[in-house]
C-alpha atoms as a PDB file:
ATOM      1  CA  UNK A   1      20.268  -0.166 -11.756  1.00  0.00           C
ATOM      2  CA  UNK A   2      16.378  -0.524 -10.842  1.00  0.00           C
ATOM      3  CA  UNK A   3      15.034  -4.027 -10.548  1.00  0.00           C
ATOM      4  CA  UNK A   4      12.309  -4.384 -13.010  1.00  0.00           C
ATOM      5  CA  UNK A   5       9.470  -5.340 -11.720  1.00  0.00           C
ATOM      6  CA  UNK A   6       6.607  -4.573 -14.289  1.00  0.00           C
ATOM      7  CA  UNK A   7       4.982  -8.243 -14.228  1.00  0.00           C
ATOM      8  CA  UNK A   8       5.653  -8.844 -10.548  1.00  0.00           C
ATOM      9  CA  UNK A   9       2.521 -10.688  -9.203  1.00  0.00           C
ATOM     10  CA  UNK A  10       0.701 -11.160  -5.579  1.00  0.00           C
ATOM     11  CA  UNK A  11      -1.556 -14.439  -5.194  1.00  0.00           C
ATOM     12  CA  UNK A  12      -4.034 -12.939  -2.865  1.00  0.00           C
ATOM     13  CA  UNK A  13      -5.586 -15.652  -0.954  1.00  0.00           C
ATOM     14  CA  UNK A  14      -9.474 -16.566   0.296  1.00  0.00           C
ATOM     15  CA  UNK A  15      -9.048 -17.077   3.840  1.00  0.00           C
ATOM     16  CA  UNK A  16     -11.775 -17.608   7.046  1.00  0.00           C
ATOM     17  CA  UNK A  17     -10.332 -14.117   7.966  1.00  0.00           C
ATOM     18  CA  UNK A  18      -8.983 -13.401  12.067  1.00  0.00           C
ATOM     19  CA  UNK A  19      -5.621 -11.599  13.553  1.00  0.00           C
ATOM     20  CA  UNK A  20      -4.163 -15.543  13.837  1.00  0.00           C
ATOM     21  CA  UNK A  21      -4.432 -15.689   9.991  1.00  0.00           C
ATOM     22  CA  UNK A  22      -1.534 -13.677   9.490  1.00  0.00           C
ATOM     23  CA  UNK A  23       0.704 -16.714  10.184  1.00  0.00           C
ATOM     24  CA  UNK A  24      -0.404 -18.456   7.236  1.00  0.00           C
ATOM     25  CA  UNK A  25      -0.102 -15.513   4.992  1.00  0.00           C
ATOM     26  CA  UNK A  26       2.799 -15.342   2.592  1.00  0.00           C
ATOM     27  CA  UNK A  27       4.853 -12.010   2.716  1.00  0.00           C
ATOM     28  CA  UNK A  28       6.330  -9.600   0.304  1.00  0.00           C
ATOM     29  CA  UNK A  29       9.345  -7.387   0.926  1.00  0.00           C
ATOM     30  CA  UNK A  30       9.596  -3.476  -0.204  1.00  0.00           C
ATOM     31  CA  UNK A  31      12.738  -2.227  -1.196  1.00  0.00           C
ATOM     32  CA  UNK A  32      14.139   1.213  -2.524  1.00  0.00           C
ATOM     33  CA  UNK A  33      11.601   2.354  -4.749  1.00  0.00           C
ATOM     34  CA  UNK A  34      14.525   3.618  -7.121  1.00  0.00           C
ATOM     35  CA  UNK A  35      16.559   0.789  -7.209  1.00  0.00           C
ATOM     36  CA  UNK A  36      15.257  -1.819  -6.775  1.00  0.00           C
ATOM     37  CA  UNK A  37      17.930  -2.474  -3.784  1.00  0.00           C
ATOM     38  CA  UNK A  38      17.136  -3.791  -0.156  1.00  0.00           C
ATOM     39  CA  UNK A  39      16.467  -0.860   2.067  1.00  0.00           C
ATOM     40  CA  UNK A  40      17.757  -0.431   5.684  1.00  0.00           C
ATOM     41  CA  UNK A  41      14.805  -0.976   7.680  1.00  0.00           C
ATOM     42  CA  UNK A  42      12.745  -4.272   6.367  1.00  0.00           C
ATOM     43  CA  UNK A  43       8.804  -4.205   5.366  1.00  0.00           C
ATOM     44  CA  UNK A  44       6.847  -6.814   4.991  1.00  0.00           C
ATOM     45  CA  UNK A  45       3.588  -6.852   2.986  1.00  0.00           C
ATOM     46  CA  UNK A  46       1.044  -9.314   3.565  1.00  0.00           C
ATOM     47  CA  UNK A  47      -2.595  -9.776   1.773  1.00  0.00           C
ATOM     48  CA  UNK A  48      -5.363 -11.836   2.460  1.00  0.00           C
ATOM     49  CA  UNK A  49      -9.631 -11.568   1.629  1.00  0.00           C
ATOM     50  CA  UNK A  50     -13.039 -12.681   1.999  1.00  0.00           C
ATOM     51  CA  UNK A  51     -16.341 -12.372   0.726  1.00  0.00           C
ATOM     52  CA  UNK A  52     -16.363  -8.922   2.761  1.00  0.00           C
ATOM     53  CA  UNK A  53     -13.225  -7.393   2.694  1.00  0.00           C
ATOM     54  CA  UNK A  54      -9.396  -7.122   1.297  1.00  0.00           C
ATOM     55  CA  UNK A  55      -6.963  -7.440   4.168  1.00  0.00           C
ATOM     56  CA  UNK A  56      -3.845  -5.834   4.418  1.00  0.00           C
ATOM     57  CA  UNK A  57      -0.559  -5.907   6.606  1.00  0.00           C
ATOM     58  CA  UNK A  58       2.701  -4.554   6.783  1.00  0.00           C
ATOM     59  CA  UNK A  59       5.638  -5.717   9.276  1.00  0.00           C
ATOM     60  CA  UNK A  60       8.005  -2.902   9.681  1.00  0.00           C
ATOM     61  CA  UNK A  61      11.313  -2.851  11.226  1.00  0.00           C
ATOM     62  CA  UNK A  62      11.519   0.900  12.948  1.00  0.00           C
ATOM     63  CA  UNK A  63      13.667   1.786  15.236  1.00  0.00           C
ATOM     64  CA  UNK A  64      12.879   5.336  15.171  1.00  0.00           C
ATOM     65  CA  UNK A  65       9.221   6.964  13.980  1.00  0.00           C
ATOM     66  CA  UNK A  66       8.642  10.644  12.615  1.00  0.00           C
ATOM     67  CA  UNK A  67       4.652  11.240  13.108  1.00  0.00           C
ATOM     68  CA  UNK A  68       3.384  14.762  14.231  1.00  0.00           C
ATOM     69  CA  UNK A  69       0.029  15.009  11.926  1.00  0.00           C
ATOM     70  CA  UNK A  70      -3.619  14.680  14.020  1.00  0.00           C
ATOM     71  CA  UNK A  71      -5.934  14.875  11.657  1.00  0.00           C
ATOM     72  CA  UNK A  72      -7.381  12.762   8.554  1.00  0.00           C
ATOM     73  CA  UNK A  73      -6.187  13.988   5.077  1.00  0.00           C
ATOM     74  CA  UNK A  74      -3.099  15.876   6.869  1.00  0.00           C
ATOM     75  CA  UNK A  75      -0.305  15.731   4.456  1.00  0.00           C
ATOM     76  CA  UNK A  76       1.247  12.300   6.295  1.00  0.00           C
ATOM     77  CA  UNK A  77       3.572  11.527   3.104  1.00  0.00           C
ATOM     78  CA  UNK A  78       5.623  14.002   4.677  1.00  0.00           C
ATOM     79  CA  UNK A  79       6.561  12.100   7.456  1.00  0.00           C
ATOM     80  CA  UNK A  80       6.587   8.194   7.973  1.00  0.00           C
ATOM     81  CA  UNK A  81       3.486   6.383   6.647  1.00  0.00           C
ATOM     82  CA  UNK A  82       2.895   3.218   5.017  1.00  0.00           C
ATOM     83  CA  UNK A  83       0.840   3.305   1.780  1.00  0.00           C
ATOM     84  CA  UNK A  84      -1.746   1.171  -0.518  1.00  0.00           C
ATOM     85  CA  UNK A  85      -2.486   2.279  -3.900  1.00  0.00           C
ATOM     86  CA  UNK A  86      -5.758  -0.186  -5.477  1.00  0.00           C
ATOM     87  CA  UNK A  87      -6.203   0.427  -9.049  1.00  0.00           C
ATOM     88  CA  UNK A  88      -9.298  -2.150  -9.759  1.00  0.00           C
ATOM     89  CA  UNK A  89      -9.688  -1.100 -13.944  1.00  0.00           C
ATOM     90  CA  UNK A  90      -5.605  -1.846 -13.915  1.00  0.00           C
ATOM     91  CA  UNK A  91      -5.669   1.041 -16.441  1.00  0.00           C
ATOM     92  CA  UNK A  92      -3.425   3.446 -14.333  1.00  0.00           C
ATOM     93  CA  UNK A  93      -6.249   5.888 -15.115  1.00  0.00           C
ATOM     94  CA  UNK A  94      -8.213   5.656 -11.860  1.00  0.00           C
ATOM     95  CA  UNK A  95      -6.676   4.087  -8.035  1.00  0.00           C
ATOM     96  CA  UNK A  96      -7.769   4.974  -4.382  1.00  0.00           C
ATOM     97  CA  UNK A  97      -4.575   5.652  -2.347  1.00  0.00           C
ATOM     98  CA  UNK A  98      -4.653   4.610   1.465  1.00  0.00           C
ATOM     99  CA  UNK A  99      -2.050   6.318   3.641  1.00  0.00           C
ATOM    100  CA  UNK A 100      -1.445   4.939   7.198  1.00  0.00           C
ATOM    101  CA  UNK A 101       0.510   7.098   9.696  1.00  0.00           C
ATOM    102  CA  UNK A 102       2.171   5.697  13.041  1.00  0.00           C
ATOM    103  CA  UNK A 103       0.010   7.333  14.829  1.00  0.00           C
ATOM    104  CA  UNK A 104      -3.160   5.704  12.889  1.00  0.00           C
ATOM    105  CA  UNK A 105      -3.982   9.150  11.377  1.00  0.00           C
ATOM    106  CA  UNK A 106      -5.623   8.149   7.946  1.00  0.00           C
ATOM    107  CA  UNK A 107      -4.620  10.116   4.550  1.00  0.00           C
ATOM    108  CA  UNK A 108      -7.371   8.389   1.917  1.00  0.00           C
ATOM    109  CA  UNK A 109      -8.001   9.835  -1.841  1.00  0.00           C
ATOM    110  CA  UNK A 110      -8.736   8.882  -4.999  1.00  0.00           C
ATOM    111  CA  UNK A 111      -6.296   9.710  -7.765  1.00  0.00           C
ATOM    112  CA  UNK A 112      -7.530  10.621 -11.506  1.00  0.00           C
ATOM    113  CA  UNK A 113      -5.030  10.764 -14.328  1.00  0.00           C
ATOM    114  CA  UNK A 114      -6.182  12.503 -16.969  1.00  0.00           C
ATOM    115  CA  UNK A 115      -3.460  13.479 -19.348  1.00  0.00           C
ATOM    116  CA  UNK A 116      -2.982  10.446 -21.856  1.00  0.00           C
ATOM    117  CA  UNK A 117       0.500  12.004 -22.553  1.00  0.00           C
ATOM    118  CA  UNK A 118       1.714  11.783 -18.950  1.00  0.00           C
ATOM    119  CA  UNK A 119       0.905  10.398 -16.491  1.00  0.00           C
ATOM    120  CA  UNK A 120       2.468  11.775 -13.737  1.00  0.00           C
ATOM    121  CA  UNK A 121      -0.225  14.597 -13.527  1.00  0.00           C
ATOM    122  CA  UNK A 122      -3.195  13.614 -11.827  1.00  0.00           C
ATOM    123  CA  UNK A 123      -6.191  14.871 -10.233  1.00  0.00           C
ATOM    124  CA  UNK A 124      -6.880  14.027  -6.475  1.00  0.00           C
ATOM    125  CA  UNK A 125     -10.604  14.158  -5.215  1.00  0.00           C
ATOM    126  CA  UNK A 126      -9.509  15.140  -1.182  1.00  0.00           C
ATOM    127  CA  UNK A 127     -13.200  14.057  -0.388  1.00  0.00           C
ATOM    128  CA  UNK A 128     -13.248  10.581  -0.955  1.00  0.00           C
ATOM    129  CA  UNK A 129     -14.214   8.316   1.886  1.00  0.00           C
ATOM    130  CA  UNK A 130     -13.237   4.437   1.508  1.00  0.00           C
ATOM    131  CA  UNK A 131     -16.384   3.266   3.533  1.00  0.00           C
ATOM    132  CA  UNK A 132     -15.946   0.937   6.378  1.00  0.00           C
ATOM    133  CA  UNK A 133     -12.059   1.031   6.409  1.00  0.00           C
ATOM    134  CA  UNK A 134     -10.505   0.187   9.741  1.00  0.00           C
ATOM    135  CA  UNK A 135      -6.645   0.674  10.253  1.00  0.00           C
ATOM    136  CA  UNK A 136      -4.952  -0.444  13.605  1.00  0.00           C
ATOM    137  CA  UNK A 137      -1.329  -0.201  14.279  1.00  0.00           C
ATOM    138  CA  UNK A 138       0.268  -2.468  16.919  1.00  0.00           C
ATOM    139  CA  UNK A 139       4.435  -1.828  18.342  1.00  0.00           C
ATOM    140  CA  UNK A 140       5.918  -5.054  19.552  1.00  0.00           C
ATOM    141  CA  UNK A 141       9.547  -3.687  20.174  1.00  0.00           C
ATOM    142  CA  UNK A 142      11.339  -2.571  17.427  1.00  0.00           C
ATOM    143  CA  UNK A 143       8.392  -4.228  14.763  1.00  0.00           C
ATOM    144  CA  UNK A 144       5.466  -1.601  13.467  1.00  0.00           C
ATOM    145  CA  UNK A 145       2.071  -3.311  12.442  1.00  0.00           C
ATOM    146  CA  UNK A 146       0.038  -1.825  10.507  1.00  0.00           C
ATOM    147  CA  UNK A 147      -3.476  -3.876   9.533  1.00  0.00           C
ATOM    148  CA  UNK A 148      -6.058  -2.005   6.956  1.00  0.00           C
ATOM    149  CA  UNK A 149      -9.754  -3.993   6.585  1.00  0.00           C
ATOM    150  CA  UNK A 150     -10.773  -2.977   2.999  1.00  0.00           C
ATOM    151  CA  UNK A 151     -14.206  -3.752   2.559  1.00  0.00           C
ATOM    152  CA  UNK A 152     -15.054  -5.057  -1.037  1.00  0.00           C
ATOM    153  CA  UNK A 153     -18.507  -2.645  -1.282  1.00  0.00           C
ATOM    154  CA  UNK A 154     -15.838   0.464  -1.708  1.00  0.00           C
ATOM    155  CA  UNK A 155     -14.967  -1.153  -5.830  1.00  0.00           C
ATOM    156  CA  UNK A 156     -17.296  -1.975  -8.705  1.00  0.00           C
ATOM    157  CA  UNK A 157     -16.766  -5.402  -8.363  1.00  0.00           C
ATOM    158  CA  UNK A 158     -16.940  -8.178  -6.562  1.00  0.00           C
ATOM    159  CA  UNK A 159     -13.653 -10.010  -7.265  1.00  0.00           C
ATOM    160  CA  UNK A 160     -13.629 -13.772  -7.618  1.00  0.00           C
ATOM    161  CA  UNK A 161     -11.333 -16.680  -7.876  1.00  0.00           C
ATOM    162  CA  UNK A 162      -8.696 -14.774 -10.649  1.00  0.00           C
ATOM    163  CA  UNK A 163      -9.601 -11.145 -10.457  1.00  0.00           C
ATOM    164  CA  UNK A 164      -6.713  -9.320 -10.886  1.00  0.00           C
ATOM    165  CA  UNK A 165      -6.448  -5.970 -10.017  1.00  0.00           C
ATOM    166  CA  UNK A 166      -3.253  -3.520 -10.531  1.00  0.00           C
ATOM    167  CA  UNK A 167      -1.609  -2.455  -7.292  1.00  0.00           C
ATOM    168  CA  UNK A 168       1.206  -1.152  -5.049  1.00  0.00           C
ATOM    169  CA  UNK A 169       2.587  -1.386  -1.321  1.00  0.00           C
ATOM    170  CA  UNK A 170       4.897   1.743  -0.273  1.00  0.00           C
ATOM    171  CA  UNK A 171       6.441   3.050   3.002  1.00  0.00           C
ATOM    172  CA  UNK A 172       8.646   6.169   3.829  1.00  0.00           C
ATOM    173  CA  UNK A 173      10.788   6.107   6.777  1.00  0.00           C
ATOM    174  CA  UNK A 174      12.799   8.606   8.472  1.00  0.00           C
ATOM    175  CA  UNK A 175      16.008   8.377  10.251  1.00  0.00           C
ATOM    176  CA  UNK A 176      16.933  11.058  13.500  1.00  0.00           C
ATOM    177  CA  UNK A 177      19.620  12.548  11.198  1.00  0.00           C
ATOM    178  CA  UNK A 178      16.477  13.389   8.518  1.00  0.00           C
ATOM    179  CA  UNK A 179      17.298  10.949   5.812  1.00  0.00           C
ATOM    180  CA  UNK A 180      14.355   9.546   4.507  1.00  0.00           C
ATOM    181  CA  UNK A 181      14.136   6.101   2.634  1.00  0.00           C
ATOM    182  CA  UNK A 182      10.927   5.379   0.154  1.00  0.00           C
ATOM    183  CA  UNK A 183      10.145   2.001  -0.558  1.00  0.00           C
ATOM    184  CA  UNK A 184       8.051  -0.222  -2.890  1.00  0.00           C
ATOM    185  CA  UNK A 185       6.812  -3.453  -3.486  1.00  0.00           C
ATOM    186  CA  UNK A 186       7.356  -2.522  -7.287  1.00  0.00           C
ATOM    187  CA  UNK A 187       9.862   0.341  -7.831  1.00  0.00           C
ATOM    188  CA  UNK A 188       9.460   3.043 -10.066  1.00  0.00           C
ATOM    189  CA  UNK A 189      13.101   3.932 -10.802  1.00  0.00           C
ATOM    190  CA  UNK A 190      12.272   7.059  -9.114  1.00  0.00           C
ATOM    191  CA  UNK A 191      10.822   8.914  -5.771  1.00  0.00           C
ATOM    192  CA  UNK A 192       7.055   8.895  -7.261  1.00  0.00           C
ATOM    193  CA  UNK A 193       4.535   6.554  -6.126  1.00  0.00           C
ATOM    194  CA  UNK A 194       2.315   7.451  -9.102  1.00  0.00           C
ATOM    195  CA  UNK A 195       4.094   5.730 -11.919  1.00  0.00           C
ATOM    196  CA  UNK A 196       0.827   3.570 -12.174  1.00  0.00           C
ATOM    197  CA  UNK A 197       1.856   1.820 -15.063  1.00  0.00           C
ATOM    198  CA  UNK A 198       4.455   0.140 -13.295  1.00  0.00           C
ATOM    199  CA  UNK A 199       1.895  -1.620  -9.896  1.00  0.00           C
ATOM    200  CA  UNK A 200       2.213  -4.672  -9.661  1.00  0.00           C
ATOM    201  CA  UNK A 201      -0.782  -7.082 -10.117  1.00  0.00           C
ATOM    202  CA  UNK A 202      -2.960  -8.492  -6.924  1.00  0.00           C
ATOM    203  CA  UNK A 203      -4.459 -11.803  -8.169  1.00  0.00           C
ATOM    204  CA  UNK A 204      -7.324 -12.755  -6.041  1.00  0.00           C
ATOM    205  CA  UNK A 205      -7.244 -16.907  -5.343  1.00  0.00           C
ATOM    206  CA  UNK A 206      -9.792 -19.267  -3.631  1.00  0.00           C
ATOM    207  CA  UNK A 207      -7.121 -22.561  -4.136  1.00  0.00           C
END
């Protein structure tokens, strides 16, 4: 049975931003975006901003990587990736989707829904560019890092000390037999990682 996880909620906080921060940031684990279960191979999800930029981390357990794409916007959700998906309005209507690759091949759109009756069919605009991002991914052993700088000039607005905006965290992994595992920071009780009305909520925090 799927953990629900409809009101699940990241404090996001104000930091003086550098790669030593990370220490002091407190994580959040993905599991199987089905059910809700813990998943074979750990992530952890980390967030952090400034006055410049949202700041994003993931800490993944991989043994073995699947990554064979070169090129920005190459279909990467086909292999192993980790994911962002940033819906500001926290309408479901309207989120940019960040896709990571171990390689540090970017996969970046913005996603439209525009059915009222379902929303599982979208639009995706293939040309958007989320200005200034930098990704970097880092192997210490058998631990994947993936960092993404965000800057805060890509969204409408500025947050501020309680800005909440609507929000997910996703990887997909593959094993050498094939098998792949999808997980979530909030599952959607299915393999889809546009069931936007269940994100979870990023709440900005200066405290």
């Amino acid at each position: 049975m799927m953990e629900q996880a409809v009101n699940r909620t990241y404090i996001c906080k104000h930091v003086d931003y550098s790669d030593g921060i990370w220490h002091d940031v407190s994580p959040i684990a993905l599991t199987d975006v089905v059910t809700g279960e813990a998943v074979k191979e750990e992530t952890l999800v980390k967030a952090c901003w400034d006055n410049q930029a949202l700041y994003v981390r993931f800490e993944c357990a991989d043994s073995y990587a699947v990554s064979d794409f070169k090129n920005r916007n190459d279909p990467l959700y086909e292999q192993d990736v980790v994911e962002v998906f940033i819906d500001e309005a926290g309408n479901g209507k309207r989120y940019v989707e960040i896709v990571v690759s171990p390689n540090n091949i970017v996969y970046e759109v913005m996603i439209d829904h525009n059915d009222e009756n379902d929303e599982l069919k979208f639009s995706i605009d293939r040309d958007w560019v989320t200005k200034g991002l930098v990704t970097s991914v880092d192997i210490q052993e058998d631990l994947r890092i993936y960092t993404m700088i965000i800057p805060l000039t890509n969204f409408n607005k500025q947050p501020t000390d309680g800005t909440e905006w609507k929000i997910n965290f996703y990887r997909i992994d593959e094993e050498q037999n094939g098998k792949r595992h999808f997980q979530a920071w909030s599952p959607s009780g299915a393999i889809n990682f546009h069931v936007s009305s269940l994100f979870g909520t990023l709440r900005f925090s200066r405290l």
